[in-house]
C-alpha atoms as a PDB file:
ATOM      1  CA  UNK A   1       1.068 132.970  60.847  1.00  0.00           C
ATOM      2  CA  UNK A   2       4.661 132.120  59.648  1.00  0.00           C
ATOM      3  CA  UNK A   3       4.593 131.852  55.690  1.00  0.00           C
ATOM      4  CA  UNK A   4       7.255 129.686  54.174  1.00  0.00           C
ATOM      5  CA  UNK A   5       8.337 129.617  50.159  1.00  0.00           C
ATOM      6  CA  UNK A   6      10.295 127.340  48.612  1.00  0.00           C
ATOM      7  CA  UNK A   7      11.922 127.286  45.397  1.00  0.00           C
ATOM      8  CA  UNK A   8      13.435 123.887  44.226  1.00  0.00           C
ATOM      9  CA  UNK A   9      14.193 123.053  40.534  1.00  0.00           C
ATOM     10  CA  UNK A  10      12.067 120.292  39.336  1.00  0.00           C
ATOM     11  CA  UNK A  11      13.024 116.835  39.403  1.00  0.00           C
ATOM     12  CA  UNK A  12      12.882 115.970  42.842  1.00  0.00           C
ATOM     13  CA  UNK A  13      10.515 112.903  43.645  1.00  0.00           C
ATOM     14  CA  UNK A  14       7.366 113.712  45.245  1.00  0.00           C
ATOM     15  CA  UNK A  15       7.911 112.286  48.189  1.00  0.00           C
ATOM     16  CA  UNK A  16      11.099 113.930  49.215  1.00  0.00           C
ATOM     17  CA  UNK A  17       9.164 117.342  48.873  1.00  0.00           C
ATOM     18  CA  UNK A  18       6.232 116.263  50.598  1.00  0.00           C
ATOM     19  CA  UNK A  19       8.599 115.389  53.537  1.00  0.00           C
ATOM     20  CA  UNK A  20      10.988 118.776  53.529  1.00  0.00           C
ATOM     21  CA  UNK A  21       7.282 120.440  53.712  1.00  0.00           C
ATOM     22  CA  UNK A  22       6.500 118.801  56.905  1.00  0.00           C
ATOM     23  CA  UNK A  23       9.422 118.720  58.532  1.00  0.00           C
ATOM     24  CA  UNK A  24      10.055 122.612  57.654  1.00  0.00           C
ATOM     25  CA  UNK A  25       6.777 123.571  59.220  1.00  0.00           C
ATOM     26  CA  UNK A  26       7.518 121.370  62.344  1.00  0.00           C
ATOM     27  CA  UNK A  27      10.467 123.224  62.501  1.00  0.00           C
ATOM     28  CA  UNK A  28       9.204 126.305  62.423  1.00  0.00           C
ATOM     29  CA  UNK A  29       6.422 125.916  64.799  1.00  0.00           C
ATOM     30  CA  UNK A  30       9.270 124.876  67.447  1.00  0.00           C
ATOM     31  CA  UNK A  31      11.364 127.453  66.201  1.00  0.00           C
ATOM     32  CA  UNK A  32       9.167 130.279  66.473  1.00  0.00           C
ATOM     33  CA  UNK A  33       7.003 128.603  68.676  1.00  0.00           C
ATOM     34  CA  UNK A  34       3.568 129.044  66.257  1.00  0.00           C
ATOM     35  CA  UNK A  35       1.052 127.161  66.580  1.00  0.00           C
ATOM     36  CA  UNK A  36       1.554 124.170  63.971  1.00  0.00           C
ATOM     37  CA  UNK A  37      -1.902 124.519  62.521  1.00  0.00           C
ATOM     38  CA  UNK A  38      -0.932 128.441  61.836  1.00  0.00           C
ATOM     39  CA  UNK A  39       2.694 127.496  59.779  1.00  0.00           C
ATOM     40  CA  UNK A  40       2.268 127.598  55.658  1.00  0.00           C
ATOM     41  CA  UNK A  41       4.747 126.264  53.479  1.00  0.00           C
ATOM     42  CA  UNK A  42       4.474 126.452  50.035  1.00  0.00           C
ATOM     43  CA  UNK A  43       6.629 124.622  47.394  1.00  0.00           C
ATOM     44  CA  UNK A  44       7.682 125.865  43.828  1.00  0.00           C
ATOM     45  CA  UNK A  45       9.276 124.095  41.282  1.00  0.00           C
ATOM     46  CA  UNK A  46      10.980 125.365  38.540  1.00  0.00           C
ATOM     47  CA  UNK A  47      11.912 124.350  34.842  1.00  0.00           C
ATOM     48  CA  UNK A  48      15.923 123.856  34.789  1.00  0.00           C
ATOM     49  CA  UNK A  49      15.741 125.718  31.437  1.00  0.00           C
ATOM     50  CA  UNK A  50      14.589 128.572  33.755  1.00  0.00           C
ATOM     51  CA  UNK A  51      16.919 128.579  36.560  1.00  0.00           C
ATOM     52  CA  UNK A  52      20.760 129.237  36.235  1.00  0.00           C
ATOM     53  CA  UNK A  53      23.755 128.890  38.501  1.00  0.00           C
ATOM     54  CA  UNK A  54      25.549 132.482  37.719  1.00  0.00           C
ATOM     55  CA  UNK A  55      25.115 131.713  32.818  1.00  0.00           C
ATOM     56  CA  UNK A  56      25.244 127.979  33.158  1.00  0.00           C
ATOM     57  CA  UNK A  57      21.159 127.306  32.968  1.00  0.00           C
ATOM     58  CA  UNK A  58      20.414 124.135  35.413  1.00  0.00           C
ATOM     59  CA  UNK A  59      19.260 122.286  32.182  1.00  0.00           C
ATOM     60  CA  UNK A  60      22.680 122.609  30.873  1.00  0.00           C
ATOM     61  CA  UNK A  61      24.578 121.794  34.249  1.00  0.00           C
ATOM     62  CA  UNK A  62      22.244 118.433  34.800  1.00  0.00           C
ATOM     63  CA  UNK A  63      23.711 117.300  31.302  1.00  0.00           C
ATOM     64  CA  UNK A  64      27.311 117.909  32.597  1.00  0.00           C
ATOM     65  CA  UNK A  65      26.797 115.953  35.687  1.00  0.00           C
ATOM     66  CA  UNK A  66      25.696 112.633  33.261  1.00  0.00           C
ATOM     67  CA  UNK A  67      29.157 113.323  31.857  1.00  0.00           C
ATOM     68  CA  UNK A  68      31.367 114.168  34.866  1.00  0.00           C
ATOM     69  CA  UNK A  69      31.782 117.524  33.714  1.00  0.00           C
ATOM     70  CA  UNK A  70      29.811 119.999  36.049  1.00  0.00           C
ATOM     71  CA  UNK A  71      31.316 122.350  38.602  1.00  0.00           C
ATOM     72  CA  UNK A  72      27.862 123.152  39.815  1.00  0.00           C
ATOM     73  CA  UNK A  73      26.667 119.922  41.517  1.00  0.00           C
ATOM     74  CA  UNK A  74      25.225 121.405  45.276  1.00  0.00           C
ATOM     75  CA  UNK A  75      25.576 124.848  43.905  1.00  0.00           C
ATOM     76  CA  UNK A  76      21.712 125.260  44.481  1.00  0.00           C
END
């Protein structure tokens, strides 16, 4: 039973996570040739004000980006 966890700061739509869910799992079961039914992904989102790219905190970094200022933009 593959086991898959995923750590994504929040602020991502819904959607978009409920699709990178499925299509990881698909991916794996071809991958690794499990059974679908058997693959587990699991999603967790994270405060930016608790996640940093090396000191600048995520929180900090999406303020930047609003003002063209971030070096940290895909850095995740």
């Amino acid at each position: 039973m593959p086991i898959v966890q995923i750590s994504v700061v929040k602020g991502r739509d819904r959607a978009s996570i409920s699709r990178c869910v499925q299509e990881v799992a698909r991916t794996v079961s071809e991958t690794l040739g499990a059974p679908l039914a058997s693959v587990r992904v699991m999603v967790t989102e994270i405060e930016p004000e608790f996640f940093s790219v090396g000191a600048t905190l995520k929180s900090e970094s999406a303020a930047s980006v609003s003002t063209g200022t971030d070096d940290t933009v895909g850095a995740e």
